[in-house]
Protein backbone atom coordinates (compact mmCIF):
# COMPACT_ATOMS: atom_id res chain seq x y z
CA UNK A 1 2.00 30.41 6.74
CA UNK A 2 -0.82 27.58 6.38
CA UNK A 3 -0.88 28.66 2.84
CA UNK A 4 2.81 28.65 2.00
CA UNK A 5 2.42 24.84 3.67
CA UNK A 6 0.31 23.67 1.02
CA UNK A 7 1.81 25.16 -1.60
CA UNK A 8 5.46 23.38 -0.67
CA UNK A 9 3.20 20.20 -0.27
CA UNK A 10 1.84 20.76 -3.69
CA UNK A 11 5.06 22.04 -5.01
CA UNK A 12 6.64 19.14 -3.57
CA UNK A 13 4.57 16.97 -5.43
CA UNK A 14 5.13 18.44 -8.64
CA UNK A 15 8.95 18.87 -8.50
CA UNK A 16 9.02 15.57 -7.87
CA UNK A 17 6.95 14.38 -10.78
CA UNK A 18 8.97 16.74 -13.48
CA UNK A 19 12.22 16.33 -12.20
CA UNK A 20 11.74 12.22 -11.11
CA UNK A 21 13.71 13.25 -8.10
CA UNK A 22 12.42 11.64 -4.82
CA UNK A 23 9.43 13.97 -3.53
CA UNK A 24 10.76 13.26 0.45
CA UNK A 25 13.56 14.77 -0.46
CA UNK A 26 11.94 18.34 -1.69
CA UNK A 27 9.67 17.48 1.71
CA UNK A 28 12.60 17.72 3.85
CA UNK A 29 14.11 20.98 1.95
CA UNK A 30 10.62 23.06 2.63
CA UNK A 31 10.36 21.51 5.83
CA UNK A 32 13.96 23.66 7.35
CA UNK A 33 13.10 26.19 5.61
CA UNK A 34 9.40 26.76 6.66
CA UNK A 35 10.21 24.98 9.45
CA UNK A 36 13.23 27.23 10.62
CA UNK A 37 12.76 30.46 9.14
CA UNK A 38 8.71 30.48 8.81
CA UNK A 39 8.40 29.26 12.36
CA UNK A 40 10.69 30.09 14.11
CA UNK A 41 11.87 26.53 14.82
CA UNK A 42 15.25 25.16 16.08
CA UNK A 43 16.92 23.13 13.39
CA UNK A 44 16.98 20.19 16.06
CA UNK A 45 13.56 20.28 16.34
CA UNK A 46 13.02 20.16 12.36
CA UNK A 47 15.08 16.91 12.88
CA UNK A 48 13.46 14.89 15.60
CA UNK A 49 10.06 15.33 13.32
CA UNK A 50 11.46 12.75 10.85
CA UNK A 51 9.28 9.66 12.31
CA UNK A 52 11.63 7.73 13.87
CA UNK A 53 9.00 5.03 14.55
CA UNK A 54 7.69 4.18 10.99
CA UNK A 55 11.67 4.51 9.83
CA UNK A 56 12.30 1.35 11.82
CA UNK A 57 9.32 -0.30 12.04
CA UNK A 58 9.48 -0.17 8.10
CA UNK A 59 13.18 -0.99 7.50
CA UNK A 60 12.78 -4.08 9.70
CA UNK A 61 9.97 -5.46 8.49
CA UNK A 62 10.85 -4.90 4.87
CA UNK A 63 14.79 -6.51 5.82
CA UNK A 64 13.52 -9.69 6.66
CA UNK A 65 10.47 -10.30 4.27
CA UNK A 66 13.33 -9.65 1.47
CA UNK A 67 15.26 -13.27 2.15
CA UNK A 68 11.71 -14.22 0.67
CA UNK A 69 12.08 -12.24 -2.33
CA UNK A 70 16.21 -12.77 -2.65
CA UNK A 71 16.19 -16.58 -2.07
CA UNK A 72 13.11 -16.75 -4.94
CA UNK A 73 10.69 -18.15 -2.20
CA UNK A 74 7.85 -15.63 -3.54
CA UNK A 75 8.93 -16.19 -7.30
CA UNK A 76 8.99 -20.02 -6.72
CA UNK A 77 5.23 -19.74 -4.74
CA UNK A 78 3.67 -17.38 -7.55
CA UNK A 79 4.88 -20.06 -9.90
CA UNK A 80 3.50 -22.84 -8.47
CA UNK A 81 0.02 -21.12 -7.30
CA UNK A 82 -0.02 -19.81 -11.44
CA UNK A 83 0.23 -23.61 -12.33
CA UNK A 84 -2.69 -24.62 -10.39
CA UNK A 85 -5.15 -22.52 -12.39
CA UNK A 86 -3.51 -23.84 -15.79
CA UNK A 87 -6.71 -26.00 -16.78
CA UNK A 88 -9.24 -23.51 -16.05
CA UNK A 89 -9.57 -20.37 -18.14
CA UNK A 90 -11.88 -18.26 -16.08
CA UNK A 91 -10.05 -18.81 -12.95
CA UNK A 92 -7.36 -17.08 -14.53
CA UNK A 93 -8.23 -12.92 -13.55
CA UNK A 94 -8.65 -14.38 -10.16
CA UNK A 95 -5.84 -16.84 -10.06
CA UNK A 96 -3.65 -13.18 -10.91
CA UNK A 97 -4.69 -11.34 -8.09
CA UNK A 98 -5.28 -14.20 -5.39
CA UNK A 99 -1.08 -14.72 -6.11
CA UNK A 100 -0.35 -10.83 -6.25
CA UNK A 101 -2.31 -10.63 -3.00
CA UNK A 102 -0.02 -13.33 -1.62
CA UNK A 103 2.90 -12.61 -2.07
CA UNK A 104 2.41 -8.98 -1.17
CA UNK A 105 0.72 -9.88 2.32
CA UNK A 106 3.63 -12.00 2.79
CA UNK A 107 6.08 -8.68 2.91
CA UNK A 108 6.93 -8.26 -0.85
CA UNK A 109 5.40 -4.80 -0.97
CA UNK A 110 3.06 -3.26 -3.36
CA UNK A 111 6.29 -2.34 -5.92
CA UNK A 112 8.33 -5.01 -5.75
CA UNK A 113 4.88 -7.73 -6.53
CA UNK A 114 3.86 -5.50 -9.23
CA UNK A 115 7.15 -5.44 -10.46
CA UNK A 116 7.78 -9.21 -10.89
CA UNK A 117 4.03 -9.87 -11.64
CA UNK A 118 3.01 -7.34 -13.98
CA UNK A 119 5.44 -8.69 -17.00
CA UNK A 120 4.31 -12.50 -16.08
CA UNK A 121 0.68 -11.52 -16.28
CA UNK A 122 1.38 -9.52 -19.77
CA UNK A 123 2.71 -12.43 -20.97
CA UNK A 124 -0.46 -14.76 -19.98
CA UNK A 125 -2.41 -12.21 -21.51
CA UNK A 126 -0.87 -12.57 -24.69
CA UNK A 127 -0.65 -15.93 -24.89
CA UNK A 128 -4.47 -17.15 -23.39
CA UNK A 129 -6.05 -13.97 -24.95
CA UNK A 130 -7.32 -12.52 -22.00
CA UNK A 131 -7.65 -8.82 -22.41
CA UNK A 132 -4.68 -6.64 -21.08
CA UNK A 133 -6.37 -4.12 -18.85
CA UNK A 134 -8.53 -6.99 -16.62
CA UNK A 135 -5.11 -8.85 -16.18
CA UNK A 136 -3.70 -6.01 -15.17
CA UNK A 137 -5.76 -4.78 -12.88
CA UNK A 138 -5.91 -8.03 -11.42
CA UNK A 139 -2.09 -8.05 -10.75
CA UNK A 140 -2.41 -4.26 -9.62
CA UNK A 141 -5.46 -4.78 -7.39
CA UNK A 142 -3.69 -7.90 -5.75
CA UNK A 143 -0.55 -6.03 -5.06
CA UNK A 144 -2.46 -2.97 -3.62
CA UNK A 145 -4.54 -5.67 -1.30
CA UNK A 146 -1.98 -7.53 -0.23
CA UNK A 147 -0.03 -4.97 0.59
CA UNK A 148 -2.64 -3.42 2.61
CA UNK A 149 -2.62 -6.38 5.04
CA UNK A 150 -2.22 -5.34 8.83
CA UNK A 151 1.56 -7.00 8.85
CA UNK A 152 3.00 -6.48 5.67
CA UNK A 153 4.10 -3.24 3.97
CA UNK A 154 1.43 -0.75 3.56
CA UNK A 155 -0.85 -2.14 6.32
CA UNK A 156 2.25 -0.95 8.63
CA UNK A 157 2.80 2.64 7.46
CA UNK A 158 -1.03 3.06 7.59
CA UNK A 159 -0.72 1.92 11.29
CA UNK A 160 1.79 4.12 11.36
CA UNK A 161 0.61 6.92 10.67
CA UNK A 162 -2.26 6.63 12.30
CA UNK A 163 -0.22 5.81 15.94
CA UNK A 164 1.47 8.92 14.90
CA UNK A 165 -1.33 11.19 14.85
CA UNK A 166 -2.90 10.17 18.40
CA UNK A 167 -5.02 6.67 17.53
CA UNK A 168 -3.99 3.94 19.91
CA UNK A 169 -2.43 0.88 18.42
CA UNK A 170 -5.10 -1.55 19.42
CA UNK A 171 -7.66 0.85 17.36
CA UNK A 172 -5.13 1.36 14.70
CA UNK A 173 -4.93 -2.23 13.95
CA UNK A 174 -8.77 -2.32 13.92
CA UNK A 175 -8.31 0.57 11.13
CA UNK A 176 -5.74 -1.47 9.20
CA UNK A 177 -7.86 -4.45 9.22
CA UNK A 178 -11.26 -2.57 7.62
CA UNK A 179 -8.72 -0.81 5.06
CA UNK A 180 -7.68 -4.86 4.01
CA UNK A 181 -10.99 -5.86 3.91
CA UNK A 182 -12.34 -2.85 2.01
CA UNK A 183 -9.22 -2.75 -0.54
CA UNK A 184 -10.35 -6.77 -0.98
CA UNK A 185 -13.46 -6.23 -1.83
CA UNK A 186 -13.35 -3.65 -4.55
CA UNK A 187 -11.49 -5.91 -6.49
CA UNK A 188 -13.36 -8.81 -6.65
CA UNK A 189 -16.25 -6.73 -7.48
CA UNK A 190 -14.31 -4.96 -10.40
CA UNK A 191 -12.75 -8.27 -11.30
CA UNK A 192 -15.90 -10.20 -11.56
CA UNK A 193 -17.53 -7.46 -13.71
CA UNK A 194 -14.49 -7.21 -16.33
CA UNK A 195 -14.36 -10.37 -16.44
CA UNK A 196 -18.11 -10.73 -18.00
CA UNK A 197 -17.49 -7.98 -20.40
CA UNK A 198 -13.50 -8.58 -21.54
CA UNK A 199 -12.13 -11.45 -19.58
CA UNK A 200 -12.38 -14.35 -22.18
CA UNK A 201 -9.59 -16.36 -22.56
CA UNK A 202 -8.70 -18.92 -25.27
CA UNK A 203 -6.10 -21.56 -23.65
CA UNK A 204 -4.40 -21.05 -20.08
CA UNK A 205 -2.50 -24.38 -20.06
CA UNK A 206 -0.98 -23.14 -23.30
CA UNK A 207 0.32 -19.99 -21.36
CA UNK A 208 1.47 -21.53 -18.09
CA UNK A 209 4.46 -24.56 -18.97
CA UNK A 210 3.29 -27.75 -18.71
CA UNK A 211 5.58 -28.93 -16.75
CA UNK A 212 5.08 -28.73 -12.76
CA UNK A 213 7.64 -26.01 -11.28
CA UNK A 214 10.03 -27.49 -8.90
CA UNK A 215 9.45 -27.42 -5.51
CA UNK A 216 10.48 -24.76 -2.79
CA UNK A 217 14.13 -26.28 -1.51
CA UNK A 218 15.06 -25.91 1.95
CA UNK A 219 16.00 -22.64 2.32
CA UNK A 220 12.87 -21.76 0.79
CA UNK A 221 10.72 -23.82 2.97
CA UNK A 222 12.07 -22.47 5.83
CA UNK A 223 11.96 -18.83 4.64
CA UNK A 224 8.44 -19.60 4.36
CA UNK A 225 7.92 -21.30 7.80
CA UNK A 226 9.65 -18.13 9.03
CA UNK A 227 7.55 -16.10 7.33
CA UNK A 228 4.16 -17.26 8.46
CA UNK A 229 5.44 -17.82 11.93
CA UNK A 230 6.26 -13.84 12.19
CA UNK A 231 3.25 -13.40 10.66
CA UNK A 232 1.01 -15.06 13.59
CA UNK A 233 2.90 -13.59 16.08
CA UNK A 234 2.54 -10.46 15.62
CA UNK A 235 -1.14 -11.04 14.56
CA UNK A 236 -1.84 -12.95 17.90
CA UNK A 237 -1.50 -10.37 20.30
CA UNK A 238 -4.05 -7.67 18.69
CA UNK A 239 -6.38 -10.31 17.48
CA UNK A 240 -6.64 -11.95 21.22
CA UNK A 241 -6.99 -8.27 22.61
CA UNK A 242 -9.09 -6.73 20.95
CA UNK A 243 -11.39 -10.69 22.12
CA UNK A 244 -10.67 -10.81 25.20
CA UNK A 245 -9.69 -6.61 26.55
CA UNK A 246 -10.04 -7.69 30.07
CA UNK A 247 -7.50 -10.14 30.39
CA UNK A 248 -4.41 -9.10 32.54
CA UNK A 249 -2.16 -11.18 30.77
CA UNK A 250 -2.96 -10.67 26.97
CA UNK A 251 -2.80 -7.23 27.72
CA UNK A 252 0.62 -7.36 29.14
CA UNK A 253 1.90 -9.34 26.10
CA UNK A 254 0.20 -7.55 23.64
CA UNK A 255 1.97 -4.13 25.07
CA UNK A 256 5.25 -6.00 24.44
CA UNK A 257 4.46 -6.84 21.23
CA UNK A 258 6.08 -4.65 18.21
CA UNK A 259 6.27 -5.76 14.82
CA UNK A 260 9.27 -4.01 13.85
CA UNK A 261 11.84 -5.07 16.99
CA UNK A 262 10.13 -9.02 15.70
CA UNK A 263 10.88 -8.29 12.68
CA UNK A 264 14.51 -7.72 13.72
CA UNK A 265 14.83 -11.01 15.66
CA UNK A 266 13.95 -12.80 12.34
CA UNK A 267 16.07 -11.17 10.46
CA UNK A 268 19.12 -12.05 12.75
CA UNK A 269 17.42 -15.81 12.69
CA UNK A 270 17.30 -15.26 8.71
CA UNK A 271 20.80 -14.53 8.58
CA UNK A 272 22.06 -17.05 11.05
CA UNK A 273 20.61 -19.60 9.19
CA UNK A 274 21.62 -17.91 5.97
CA UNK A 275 18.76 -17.92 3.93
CA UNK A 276 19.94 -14.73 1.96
CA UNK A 277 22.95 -12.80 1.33
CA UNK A 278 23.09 -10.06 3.67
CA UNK A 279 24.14 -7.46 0.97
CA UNK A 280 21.13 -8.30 -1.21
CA UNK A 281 19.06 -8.42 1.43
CA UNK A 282 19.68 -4.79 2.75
CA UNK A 283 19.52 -3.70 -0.89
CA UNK A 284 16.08 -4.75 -1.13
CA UNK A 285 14.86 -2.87 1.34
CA UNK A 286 12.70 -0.11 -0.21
CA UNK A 287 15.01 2.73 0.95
CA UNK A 288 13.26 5.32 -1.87
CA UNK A 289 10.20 4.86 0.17
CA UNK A 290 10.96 5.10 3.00
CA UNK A 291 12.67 8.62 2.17
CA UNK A 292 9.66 9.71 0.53
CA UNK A 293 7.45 8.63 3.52
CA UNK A 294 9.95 10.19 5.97
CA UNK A 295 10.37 13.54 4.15
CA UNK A 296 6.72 13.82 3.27
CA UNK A 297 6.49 13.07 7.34
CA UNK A 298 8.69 15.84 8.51
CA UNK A 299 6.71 18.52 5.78
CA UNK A 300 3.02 17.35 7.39
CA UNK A 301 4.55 17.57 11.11
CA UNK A 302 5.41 20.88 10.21
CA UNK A 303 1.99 22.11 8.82
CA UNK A 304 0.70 20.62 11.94
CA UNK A 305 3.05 22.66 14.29
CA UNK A 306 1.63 25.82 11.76
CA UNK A 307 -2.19 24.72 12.44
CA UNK A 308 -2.97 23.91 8.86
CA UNK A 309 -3.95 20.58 9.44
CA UNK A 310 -6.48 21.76 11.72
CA UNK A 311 -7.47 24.30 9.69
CA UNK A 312 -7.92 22.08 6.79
CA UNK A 313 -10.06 19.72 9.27
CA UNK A 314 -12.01 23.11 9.88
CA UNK A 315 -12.88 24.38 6.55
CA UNK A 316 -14.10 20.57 5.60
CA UNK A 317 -16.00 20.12 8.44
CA UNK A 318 -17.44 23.64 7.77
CA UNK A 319 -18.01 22.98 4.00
CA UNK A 320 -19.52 19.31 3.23
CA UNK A 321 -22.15 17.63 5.22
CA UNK A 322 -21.22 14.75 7.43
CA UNK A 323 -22.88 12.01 5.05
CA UNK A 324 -20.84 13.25 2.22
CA UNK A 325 -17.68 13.74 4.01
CA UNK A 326 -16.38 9.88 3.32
CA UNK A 327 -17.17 10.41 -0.42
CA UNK A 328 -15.54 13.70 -0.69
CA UNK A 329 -12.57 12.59 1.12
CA UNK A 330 -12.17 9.74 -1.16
CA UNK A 331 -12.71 11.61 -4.23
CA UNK A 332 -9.40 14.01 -3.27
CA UNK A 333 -7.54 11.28 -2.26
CA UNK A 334 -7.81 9.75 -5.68
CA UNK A 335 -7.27 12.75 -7.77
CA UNK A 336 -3.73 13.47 -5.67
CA UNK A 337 -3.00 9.73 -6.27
CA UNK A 338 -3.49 10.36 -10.06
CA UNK A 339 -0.16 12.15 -9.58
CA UNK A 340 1.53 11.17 -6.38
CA UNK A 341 2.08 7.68 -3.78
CA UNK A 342 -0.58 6.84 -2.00
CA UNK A 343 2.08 5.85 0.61
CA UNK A 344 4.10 8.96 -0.08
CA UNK A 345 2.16 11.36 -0.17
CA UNK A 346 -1.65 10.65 -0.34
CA UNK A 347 -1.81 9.53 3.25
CA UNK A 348 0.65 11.41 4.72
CA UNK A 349 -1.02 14.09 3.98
CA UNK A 350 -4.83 13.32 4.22
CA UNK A 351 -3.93 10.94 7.88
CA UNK A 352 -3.87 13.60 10.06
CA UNK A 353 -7.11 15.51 9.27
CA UNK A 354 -9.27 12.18 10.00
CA UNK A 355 -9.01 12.55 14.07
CA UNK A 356 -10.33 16.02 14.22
CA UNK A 357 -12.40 15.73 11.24
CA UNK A 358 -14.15 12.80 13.26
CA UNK A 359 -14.37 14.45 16.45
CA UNK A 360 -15.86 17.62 15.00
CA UNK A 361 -18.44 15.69 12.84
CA UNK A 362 -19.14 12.71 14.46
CA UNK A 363 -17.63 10.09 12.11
CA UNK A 364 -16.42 7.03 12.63
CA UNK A 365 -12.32 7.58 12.17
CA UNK A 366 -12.27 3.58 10.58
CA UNK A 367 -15.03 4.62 8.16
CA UNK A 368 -12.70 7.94 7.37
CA UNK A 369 -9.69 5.92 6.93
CA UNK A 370 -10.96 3.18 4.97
CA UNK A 371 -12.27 5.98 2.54
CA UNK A 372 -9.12 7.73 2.05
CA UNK A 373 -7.55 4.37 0.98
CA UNK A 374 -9.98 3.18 -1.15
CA UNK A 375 -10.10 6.48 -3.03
CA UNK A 376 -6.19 6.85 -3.44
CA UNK A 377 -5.88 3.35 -4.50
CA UNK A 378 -8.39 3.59 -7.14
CA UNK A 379 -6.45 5.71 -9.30
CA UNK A 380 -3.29 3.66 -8.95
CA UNK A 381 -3.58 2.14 -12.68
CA UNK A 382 -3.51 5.16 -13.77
CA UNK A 383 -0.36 5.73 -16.48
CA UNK A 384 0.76 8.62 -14.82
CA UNK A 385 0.73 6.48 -11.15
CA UNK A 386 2.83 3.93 -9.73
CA UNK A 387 0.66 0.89 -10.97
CA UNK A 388 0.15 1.90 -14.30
CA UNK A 389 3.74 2.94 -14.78
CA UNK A 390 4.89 -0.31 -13.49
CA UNK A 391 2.29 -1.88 -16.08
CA UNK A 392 3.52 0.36 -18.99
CA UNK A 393 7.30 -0.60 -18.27
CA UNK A 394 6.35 -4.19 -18.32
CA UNK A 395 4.69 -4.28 -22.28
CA UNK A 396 6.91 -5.91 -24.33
CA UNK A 397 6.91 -3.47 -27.52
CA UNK A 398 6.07 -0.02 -27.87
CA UNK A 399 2.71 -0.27 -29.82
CA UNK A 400 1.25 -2.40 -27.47
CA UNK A 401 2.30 -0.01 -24.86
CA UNK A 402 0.44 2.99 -26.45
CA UNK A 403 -2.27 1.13 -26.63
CA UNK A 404 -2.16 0.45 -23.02
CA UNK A 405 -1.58 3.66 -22.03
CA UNK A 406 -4.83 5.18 -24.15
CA UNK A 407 -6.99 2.13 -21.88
CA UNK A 408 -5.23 2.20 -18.74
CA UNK A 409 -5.94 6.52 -18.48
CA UNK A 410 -9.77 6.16 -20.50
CA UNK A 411 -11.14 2.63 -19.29
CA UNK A 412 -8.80 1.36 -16.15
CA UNK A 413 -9.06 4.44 -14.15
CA UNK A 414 -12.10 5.46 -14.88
CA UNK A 415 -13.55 1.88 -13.66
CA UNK A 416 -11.87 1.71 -10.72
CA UNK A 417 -12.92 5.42 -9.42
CA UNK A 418 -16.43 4.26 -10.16
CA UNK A 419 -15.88 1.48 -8.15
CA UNK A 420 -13.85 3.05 -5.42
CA UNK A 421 -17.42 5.68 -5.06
CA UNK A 422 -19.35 3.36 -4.97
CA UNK A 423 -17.21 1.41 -2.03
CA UNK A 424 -17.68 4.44 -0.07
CA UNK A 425 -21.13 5.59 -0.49
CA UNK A 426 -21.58 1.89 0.90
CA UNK A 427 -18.97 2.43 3.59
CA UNK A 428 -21.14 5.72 4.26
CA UNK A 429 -24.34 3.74 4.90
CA UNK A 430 -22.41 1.20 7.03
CA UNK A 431 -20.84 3.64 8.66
């Protein structure tokens, strides 16, 4: 049965690659039927493993960070922080991801940044001469980082999913923040080293108007003051517990604390002080995610209920020695993100092997989790990933998008693999 698992996970995968149907939605399909008629399970109980939890937490948060991205608060901020740079050419890689890393810890998401970034950054390219691939890495990188941050998009589902396989949320959040800072400092490393070799640029003020973008209105001001204040809120309560773990009453208020029920409250507030049409607003919600997160959720829940998660654990823990384990890990993770969503898919599936995997070898579950994201996210420029796709849609005729394609798969990748081994052999040490 373990082995008819992974081959619907793998299956899964692949269906939804050919077919560019969602891959939750094959998830769900193998999960009933290995599920009912593999297992023995009740249909019911097929059902209540869709994860409830990260469904909510997710739709909330994502509801109200998108009267940012409706309103143009993130487009109008991305603007002006662009204009800033306009006078200094090598600021310019940076300038890219510093925004993209913005805007994405502010709620955007990894898609939607990349998505409204990746054509503005093409066209800077073009324009200053800075090469193609460094710019859009930059963008890519930023949107990855940003998104990894412990209260916007990715940073939740990795929480997530880590609350969902037995880590407590106080140690979760702990996770989530070594998974930012690792994912932040890959970048800059990779940045700074492109940027010697291919990152001169000939005129940024050229590329970026001359004339100061207007200001953020009211709406947009206050989208933003709503923003930030949801953002320190729900930051407060793990920060100030995991400082002070013996105080009675930041314990108590950190228990009540949940970023998704917040997230709710500001949406209402959002609404109520109608910063964003309602309709747009629910439409922006990332609703293909959160199907491929879910189904992928209910397929893994079901290998778990089989045993083949902890027989995967077993036959790693049995095959690679404990100082190579972080590396290896890594190495998987970005081969099945050369293919597949590293939210989707990539830790969906890897999550749940870290807590035995740790237990059994005696490795720190942060340095395991860290690892797994560095590793799938280094393979996310990639053409035949999310990044690079996003990147690939974005060039503005078709010969400059072969020739993007040829560097993204030969030069882009291959960089930031390098990079993402090297993070981890030095995550390996720390650890």
């Amino acid at each position: 049965m373990s082995l008819f698992i992974v081959a619907a996970i793998v299956l899964a995968v692949i269906l939804g690659y050919v077919t560019r149907i969602n891959i939750g939605l094959f998830a769900i399909a193998f999960a009933y039927i290995l599920g009912c008629f593999g297992l023995g399970l009740s249909p019911s109980a097929v059902i209540a493993m869709w994860p409830l939890r990260i469904f909510f937490v997710i739709f909330a948060v994502c509801l109200f960070y998108s009267f940012a991205l409706v309103n143009g608060t993130l487009a109008r901020l991305a603007e002006h922080l662009l204009y800033r740079c306009r006078n200094m050419p090598w600021v310019l890689p940076y300038a890219i991801f510093l925004t993209s890393t913005l805007i994405a810890g502010m709620g955007a998401g990894y898609y939607t940044v990349l998505a409204f970034m990746a054509p503005i950054t093409l066209i800077l390219c073009r324009r200053t001469g800075l090469d193609l691939i460094l710019g859009g890495m930059a963008a890519n990188y930023g949107a990855l980082a940003g998104a990894n941050f412990m209260s916007s998009q990715s940073g939740i589902i990795f929480r997530g999913l880590m609350t969902e396989n037995g880590i407590g949320e106080t140690q979760a959040f702990i996770n989530a923040t070594a998974i930012f800072a690792a994912t932040m400092i890959v970048p800059i490393v990779v940045i700074t080293g492109m940027t010697f070799l291919f990152g001169k640029s000939r005129d940024v003020a050229a590329a970026i108007d001359a004339e100061r973008p207007a200001p953020l209105d009211a709406k947009q001001r206050t989208t933003l003051g709503l923003t930030l204040t949801m953002m320190a809120l729900v930051l407060a309560g793990p920060i100030l517990h995991i400082a002070f773990p013996a105080n009675a009453t930041i314990t108590f208020l950190n228990s009540k604390i949940d970023i998704g029920l917040i997230a709710s409250i500001f949406a209402v507030i959002a609404l109520m002080l109608k910063l964003g049409n309602e309709r747009e607003a629910i439409a922006s919600v990332p609703w293909a995610t959160l199907i491929m997160i879910c189904g992928m959720g209910m397929l893994i829940s079901v290998a778990i209920e089989a045993g083949t998660v902890a027989a995967l654990a077993g036959w790693l823990g049995a095959s690679i020695p404990p100082a190579l384990l972080p590396v290896v890990i890594g190495i998987v993770a970005a081969f099945m993100s050369l293919f597949s969503s590293t939210l989707g898919v990539v830790t969906p599936t890897l999550f749940p092997l870290v807590p035995t995997l740790a237990d059994t070898m005696g490795i720190s579950p942060t340095l395991l989790f860290a690892a797994i994201v560095v590793g799938a996210q280094a393979t996310s420029i990639s053409p035949f990933s999310s990044g690079g796709s996003l990147i690939l849609g974005s060039a503005p005729d078709e010969p400059t998008r072969e020739s993007l394609f040829n560097r993204l798969l030969f030069r882009a990748a291959p960089l930031g693999f390098a990079a993402a081994l090297l993070m981890n052999f030095v995550l390996t040490f720390i650890g």
